[in-house]
Protein backbone atom coordinates (compact mmCIF):
# COMPACT_ATOMS: atom_id res chain seq x y z
CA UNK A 1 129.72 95.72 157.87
CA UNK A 2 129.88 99.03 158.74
CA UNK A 3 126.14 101.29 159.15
CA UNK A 4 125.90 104.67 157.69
CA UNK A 5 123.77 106.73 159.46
CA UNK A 6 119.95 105.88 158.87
CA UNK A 7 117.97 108.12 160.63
CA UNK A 8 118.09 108.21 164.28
CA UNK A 9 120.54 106.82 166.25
CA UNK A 10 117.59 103.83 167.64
CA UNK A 11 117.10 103.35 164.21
CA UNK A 12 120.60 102.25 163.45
CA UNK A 13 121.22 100.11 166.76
CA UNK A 14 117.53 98.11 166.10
CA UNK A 15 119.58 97.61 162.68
CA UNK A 16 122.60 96.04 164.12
CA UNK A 17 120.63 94.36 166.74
CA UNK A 18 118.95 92.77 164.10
CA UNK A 19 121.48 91.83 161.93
CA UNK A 20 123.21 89.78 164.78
CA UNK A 21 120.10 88.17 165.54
CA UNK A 22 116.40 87.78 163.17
CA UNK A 23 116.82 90.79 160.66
CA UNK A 24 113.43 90.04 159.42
CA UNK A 25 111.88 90.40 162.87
CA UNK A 26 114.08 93.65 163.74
CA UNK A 27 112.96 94.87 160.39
CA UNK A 28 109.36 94.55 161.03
CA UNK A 29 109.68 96.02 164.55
CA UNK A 30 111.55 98.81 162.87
CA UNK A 31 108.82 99.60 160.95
CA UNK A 32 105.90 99.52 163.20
CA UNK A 33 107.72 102.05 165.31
CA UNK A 34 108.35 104.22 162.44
CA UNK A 35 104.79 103.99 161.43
CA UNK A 36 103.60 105.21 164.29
CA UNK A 37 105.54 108.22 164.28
CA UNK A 38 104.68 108.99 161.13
CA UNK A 39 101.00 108.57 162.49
CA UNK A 40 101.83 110.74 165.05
CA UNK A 41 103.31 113.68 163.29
CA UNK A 42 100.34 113.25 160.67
CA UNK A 43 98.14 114.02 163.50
CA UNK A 44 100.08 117.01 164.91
CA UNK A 45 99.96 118.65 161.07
CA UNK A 46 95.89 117.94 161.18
CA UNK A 47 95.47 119.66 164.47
CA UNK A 48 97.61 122.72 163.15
CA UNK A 49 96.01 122.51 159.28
CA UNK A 50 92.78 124.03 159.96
CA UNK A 51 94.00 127.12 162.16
CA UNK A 52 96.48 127.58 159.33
CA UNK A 53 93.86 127.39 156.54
CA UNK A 54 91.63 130.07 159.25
CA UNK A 55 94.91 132.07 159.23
CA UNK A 56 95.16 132.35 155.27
CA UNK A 57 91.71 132.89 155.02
CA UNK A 58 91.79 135.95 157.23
CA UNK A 59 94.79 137.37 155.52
CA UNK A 60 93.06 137.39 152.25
CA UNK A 61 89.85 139.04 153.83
CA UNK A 62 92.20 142.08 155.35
CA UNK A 63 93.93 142.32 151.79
CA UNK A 64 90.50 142.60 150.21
CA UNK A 65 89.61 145.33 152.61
CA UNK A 66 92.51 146.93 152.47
CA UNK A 67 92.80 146.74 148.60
CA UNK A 68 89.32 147.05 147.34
CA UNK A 69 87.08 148.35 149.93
CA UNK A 70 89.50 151.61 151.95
CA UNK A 71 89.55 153.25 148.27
CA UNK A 72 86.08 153.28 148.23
CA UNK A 73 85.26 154.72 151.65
CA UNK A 74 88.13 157.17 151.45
CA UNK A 75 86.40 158.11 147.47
CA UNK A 76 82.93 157.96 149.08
CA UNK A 77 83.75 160.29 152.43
CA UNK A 78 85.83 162.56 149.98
CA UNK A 79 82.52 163.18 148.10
CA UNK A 80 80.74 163.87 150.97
CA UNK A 81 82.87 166.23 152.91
CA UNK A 82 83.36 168.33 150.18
CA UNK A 83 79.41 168.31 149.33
CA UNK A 84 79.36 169.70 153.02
CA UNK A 85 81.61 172.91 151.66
CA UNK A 86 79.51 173.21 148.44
CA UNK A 87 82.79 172.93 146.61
């Protein structure tokens, strides 16, 4: 029987290990390890979530500046330095 290519290459040798010998047991082995690195990269994307959520956050707070309140000052200083030439 010939084995496609099923993930990574350990992946596919703990399959034909495992056919030659206790599938079951291989199988179960197979999937604690993959478990954990699916733990494991779970816990790398929580460490980066929250300084990518800070990231967005910020982004939005200079486009609201930007957007909203730099009209405003530039309308509000325009006032005034003209009130300063009486025009």
């Amino acid at each position: 029987m010939k084995i496609q290519n099923f993930g990574s290459p350990m992946t596919t040798e703990m399959i034909k290990i495992g056919m030659q010998t206790n599938l079951a047991e291989m199988m179960r082995k197979l999937l604690n390890l993959m478990e954990i690195d699916i733990n494991d990269q779970l816990e790398k994307l929580m460490k980066v979530l929250p300084e990518l959520t800070y990231l967005i956050v910020g982004a939005v707070l200079i486009f609201f500046v930007l957007v909203v309140l730099v009209p405003v000052m530039q309308v509000y200083m325009g006032t005034f330095a003209f009130s300063a030439f009486n025009v």
